[in-house]
C-alpha atoms as a PDB file:
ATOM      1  CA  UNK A   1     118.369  48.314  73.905  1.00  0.00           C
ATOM      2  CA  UNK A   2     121.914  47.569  73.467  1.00  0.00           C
ATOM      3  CA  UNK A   3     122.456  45.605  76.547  1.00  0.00           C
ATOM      4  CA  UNK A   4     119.313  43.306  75.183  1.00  0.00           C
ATOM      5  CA  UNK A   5     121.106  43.143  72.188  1.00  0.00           C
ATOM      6  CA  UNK A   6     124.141  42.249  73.419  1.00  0.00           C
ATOM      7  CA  UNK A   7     122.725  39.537  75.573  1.00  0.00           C
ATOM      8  CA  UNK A   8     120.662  38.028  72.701  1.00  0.00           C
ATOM      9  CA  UNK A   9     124.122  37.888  70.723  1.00  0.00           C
ATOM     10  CA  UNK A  10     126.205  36.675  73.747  1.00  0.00           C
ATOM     11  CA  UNK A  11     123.746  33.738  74.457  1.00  0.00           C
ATOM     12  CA  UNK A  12     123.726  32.517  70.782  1.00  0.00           C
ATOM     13  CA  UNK A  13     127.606  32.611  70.664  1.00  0.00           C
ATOM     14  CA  UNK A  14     128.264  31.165  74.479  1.00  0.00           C
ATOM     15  CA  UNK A  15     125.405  28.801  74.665  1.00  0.00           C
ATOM     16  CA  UNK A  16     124.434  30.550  77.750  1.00  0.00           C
ATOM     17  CA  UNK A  17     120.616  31.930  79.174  1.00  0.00           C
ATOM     18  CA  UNK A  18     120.483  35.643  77.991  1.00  0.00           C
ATOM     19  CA  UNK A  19     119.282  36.356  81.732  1.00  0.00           C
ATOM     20  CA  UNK A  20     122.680  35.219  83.040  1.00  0.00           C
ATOM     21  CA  UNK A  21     124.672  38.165  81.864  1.00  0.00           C
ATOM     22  CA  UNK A  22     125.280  40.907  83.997  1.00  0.00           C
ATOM     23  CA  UNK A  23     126.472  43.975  83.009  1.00  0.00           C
ATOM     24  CA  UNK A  24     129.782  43.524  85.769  1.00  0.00           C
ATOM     25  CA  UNK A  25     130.955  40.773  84.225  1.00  0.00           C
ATOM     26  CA  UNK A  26     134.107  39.851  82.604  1.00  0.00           C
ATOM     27  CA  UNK A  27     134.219  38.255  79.073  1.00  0.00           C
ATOM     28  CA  UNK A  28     137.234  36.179  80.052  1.00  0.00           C
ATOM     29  CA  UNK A  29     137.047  34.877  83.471  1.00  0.00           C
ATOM     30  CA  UNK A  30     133.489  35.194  84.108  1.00  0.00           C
ATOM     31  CA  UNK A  31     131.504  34.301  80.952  1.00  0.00           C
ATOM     32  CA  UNK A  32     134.741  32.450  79.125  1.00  0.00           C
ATOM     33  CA  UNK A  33     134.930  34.510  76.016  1.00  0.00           C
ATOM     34  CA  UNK A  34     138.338  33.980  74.475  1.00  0.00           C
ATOM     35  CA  UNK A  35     139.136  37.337  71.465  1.00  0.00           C
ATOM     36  CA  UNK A  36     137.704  35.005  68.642  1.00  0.00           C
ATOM     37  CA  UNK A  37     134.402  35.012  70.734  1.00  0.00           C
ATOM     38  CA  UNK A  38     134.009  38.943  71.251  1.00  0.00           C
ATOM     39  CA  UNK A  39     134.987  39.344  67.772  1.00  0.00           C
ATOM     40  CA  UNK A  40     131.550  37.136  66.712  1.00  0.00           C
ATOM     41  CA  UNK A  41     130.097  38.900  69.360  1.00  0.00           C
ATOM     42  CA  UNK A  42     130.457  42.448  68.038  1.00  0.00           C
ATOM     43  CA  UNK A  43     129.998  40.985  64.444  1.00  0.00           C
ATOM     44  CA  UNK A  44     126.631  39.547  66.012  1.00  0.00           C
ATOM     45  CA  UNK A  45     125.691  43.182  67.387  1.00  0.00           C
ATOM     46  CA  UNK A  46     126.713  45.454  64.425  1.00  0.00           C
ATOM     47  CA  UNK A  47     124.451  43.061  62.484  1.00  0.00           C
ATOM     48  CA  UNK A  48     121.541  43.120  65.032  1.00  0.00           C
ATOM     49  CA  UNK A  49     121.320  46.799  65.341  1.00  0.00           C
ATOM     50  CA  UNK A  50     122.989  47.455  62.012  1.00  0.00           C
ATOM     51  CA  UNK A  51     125.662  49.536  63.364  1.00  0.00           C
ATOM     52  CA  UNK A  52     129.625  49.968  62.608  1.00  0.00           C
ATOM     53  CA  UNK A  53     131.936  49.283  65.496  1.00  0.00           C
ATOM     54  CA  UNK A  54     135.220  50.214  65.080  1.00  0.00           C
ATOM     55  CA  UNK A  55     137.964  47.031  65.822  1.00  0.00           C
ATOM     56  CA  UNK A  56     140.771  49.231  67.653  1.00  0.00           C
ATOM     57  CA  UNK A  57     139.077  49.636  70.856  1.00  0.00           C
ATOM     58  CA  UNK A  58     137.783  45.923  71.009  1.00  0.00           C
ATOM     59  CA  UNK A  59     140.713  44.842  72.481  1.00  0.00           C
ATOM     60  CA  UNK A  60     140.344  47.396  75.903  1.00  0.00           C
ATOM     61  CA  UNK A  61     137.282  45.574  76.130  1.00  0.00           C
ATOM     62  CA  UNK A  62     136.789  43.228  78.587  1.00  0.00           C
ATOM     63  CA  UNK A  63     133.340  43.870  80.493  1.00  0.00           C
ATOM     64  CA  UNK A  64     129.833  43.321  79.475  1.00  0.00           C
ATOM     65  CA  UNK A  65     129.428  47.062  80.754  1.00  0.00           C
ATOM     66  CA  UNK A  66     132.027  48.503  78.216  1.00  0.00           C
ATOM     67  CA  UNK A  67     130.797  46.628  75.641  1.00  0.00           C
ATOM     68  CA  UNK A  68     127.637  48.029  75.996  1.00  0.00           C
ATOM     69  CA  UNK A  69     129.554  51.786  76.186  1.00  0.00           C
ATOM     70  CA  UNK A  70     131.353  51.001  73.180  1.00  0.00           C
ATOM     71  CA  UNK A  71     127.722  50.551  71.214  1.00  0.00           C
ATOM     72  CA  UNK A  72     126.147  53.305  72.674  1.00  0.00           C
ATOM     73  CA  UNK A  73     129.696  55.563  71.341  1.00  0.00           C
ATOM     74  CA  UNK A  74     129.039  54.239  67.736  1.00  0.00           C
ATOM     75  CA  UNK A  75     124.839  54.629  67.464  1.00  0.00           C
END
């Protein structure tokens, strides 16, 4: 559930086919996500699954896989 969500957010912000994303991959190099992006990402999934997530660890972030951790933490 929060991977789908996450993938329906990721696509609308990147432009990209939600069936691309894998949960190994790197918002920088391998999607190219800059911070602005992630932010509207997580902004994207707190309003999907009308959730909280907290800003400080954002910035450890920087896989699809501990994104996905980080919303599971916070549900």
């Amino acid at each position: 559930m929060e991977f789908d969500a996450l993938k329906k957010v990721m696509a609308n912000i990147l432009g990209m086919d939600p069936n691309e994303v894998k949960m190994d991959m790197t918002f920088l190099n391998d999607l190219g996500a800059d911070s602005l992006d992630v932010y509207q990402i997580v902004m994207g999934v707190e309003e999907e699954l009308g959730i909280s997530i907290p800003t400080e660890p954002l910035e450890k972030i920087t896989t699809v896989r501990e994104a996905v951790e980080l919303i599971k933490s916070v549900k």
